[in-house]
N, C-alpha and C. Protein backbone atom coordinates (compact mmCIF):
# COMPACT_ATOMS: atom_id res chain seq x y z
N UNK A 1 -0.42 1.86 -16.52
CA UNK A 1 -0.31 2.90 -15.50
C UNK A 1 -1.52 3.82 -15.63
N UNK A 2 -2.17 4.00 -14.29
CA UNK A 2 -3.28 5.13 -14.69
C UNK A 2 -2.81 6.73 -14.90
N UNK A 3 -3.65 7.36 -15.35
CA UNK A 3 -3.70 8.37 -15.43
C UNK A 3 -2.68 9.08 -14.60
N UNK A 4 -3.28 9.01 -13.10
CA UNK A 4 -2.99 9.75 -12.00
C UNK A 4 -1.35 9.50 -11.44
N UNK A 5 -1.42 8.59 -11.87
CA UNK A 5 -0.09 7.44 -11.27
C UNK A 5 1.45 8.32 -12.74
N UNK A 6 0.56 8.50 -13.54
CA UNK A 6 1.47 9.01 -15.31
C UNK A 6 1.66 10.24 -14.93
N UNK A 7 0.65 11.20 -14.50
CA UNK A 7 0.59 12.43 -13.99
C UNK A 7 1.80 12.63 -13.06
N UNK A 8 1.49 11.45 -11.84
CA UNK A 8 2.69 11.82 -10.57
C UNK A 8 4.38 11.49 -11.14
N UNK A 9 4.14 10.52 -11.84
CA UNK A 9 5.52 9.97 -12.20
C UNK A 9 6.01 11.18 -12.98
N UNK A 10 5.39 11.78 -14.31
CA UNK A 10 6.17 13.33 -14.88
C UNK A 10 6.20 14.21 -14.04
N UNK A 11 5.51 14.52 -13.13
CA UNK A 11 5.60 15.83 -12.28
C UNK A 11 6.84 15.51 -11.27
N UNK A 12 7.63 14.03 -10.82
CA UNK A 12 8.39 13.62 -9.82
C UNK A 12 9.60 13.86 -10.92
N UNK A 13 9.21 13.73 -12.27
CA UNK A 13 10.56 13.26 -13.42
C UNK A 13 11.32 14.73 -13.81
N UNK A 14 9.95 15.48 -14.18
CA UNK A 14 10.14 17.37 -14.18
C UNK A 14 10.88 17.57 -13.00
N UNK A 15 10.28 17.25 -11.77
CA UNK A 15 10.70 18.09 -10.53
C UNK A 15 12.28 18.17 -10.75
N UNK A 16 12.89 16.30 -10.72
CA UNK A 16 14.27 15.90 -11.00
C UNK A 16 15.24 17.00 -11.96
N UNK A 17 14.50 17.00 -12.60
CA UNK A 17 15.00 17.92 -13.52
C UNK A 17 15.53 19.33 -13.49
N UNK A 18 13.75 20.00 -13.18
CA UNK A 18 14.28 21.18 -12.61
C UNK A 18 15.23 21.59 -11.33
N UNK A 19 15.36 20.84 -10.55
CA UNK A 19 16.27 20.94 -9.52
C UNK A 19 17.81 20.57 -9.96
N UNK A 20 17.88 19.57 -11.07
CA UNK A 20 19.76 19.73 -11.48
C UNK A 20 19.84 20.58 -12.09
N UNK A 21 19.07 21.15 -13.32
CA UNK A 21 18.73 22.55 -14.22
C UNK A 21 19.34 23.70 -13.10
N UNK A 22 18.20 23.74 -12.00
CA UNK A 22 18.85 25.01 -11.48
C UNK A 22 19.61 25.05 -10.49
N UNK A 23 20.64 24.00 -10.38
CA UNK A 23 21.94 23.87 -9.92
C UNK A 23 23.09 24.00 -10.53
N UNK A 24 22.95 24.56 -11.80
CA UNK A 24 24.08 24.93 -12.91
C UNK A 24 23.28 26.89 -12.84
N UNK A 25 22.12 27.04 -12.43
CA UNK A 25 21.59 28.24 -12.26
C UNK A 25 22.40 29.32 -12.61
N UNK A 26 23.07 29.35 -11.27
CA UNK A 26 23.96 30.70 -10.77
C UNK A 26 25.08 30.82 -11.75
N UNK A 27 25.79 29.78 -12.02
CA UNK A 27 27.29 30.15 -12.89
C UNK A 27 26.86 29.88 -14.61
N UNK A 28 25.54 29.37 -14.91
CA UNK A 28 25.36 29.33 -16.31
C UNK A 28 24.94 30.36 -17.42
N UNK A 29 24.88 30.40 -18.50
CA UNK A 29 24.24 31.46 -19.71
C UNK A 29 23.08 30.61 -20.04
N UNK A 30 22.21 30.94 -20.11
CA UNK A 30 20.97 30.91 -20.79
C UNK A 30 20.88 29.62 -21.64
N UNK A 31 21.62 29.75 -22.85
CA UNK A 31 22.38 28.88 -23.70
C UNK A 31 22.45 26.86 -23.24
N UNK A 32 23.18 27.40 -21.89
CA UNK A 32 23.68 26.10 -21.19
C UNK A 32 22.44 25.81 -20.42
N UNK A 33 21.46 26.87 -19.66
CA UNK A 33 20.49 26.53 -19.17
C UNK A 33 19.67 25.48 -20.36
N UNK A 34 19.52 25.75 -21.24
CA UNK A 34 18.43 25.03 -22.25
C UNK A 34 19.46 24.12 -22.39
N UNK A 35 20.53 24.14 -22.57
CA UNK A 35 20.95 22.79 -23.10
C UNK A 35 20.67 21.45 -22.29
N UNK A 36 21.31 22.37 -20.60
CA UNK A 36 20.98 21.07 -19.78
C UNK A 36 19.67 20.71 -19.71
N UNK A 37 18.31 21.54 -19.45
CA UNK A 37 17.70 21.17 -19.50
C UNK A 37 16.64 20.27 -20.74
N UNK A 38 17.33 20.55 -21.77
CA UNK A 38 17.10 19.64 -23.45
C UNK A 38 17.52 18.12 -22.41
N UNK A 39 18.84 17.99 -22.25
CA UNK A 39 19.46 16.67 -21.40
C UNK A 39 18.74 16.27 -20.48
N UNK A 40 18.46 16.54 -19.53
CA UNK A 40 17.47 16.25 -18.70
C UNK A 40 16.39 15.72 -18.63
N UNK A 41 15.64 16.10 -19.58
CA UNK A 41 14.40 16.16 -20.39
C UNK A 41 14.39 14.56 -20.86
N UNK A 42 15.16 14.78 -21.83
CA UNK A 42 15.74 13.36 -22.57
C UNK A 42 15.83 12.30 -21.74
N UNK A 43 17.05 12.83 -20.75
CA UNK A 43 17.19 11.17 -19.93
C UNK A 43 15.58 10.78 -19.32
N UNK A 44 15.23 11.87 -18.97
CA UNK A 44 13.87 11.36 -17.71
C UNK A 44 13.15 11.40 -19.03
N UNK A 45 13.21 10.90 -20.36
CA UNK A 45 12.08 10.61 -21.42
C UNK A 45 10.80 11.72 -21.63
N UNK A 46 11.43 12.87 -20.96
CA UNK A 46 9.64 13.84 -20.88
C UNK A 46 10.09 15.01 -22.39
N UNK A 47 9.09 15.10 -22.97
CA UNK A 47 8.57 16.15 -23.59
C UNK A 47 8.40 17.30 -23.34
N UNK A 48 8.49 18.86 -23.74
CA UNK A 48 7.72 19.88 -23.47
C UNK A 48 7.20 20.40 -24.74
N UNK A 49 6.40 20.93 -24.62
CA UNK A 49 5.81 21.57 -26.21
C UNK A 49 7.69 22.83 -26.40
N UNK A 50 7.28 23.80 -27.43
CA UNK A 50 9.03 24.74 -26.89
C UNK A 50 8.54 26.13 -26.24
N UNK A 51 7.17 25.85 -25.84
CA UNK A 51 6.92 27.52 -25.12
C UNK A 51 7.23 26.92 -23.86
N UNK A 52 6.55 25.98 -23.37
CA UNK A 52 7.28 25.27 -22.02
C UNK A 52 8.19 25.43 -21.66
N UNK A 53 9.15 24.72 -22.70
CA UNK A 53 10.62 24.41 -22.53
C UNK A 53 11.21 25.90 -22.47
N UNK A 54 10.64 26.81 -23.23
CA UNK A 54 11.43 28.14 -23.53
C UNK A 54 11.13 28.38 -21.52
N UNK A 55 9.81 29.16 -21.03
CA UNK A 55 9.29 29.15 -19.96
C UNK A 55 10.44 28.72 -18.80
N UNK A 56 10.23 27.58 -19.11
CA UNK A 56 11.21 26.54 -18.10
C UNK A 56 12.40 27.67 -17.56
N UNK A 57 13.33 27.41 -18.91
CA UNK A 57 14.27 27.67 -18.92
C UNK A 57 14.62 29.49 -18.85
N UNK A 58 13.60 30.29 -18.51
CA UNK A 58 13.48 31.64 -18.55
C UNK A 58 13.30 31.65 -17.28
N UNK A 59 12.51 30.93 -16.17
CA UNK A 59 11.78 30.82 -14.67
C UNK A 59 13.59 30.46 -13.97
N UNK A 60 13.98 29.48 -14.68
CA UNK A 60 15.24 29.08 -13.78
C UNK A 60 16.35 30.05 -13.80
N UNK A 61 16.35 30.46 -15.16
CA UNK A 61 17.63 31.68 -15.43
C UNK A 61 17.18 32.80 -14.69
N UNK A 62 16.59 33.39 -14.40
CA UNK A 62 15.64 34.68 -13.57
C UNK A 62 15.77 34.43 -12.17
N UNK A 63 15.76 32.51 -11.30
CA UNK A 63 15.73 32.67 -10.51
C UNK A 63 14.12 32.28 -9.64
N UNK A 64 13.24 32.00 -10.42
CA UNK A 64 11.91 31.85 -10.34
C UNK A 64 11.75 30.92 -10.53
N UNK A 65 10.34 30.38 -9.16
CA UNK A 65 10.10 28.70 -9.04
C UNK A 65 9.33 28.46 -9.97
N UNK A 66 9.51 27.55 -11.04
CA UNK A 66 9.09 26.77 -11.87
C UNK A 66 7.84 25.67 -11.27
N UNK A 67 6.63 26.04 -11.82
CA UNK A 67 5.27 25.48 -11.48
C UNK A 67 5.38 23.75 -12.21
N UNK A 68 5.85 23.00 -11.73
CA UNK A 68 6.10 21.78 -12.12
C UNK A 68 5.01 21.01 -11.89
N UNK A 69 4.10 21.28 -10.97
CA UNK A 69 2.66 20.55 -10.73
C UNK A 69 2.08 21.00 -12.19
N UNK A 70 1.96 22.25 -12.31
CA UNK A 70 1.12 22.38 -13.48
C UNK A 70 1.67 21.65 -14.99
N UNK A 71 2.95 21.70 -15.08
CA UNK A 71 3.67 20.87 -15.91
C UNK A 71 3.22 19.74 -15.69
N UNK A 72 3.63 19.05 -14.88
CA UNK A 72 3.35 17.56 -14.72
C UNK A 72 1.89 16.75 -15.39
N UNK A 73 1.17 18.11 -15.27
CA UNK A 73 -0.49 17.63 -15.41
C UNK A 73 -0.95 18.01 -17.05
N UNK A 74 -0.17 18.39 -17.55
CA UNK A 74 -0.47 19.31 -18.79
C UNK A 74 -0.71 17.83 -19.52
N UNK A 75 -1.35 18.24 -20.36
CA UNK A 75 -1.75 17.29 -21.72
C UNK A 75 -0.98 17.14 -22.76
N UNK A 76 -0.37 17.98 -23.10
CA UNK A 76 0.91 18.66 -24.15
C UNK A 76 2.33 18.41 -23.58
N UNK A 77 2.64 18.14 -24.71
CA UNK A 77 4.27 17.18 -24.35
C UNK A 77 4.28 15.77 -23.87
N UNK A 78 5.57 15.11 -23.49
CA UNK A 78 5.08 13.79 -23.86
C UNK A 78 5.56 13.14 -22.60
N UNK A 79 4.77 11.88 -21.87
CA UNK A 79 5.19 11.40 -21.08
C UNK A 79 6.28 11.06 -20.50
N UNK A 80 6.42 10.50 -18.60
CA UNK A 80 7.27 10.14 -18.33
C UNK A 80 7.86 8.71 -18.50
C-alpha cells in the first residue's frame, strides 16, 4: 500500500471512530469517552501516541471537531 493510500485508509479508520466516540458524547464521563475510544482504536488497529489520544478524547468531551486529517497524516502512532 502506498503511502498516500496508508494515509487515506487511517484518516477514513480515525474518522470511523471519532464519529461512534462522539455518539456516546452527550450522555458519557470522560472516563467512558477514553474507554470507547481505547476500543475503537483497537478494532480499526490504529495507534495514537497518549497526547493524541488524551486530545482526542478532550475535543469530543468539550464538544469540539476533532482534526482527523491531521491525525490521519501524522507519523506517530501506528497504522491502519
Amino acid at each position: 500500500m502506498t503511502d498516500m493510500n496508508q494515509d487515506n485508509a487511517r484518516t477514513e479508520a480515525l474518522q470511523r471512530v471519532v464519529e461512534r466516540v462522539t455518539s456516546w458524547q452527550e450522555t458519557a464521563t470522560e472516563g467512558t469517552i477514553h474507554d470507547e475510544l481505547d476500543k475503537g482504536l483497537r478494532e480499526a488497529g490504529i495507534t495514537l501516541t497518549e497526547a493524541q489520544r488524551d486530545q482526542v478524547a478532550e475535543d469530543i468531551s468539550e464538544g469540539r471537531e476533532v482534526d482527523v486529517a491531521s491525525l490521519g497524516a501524522s507519523d506517530e502512532g501506528g497504522p491502519a
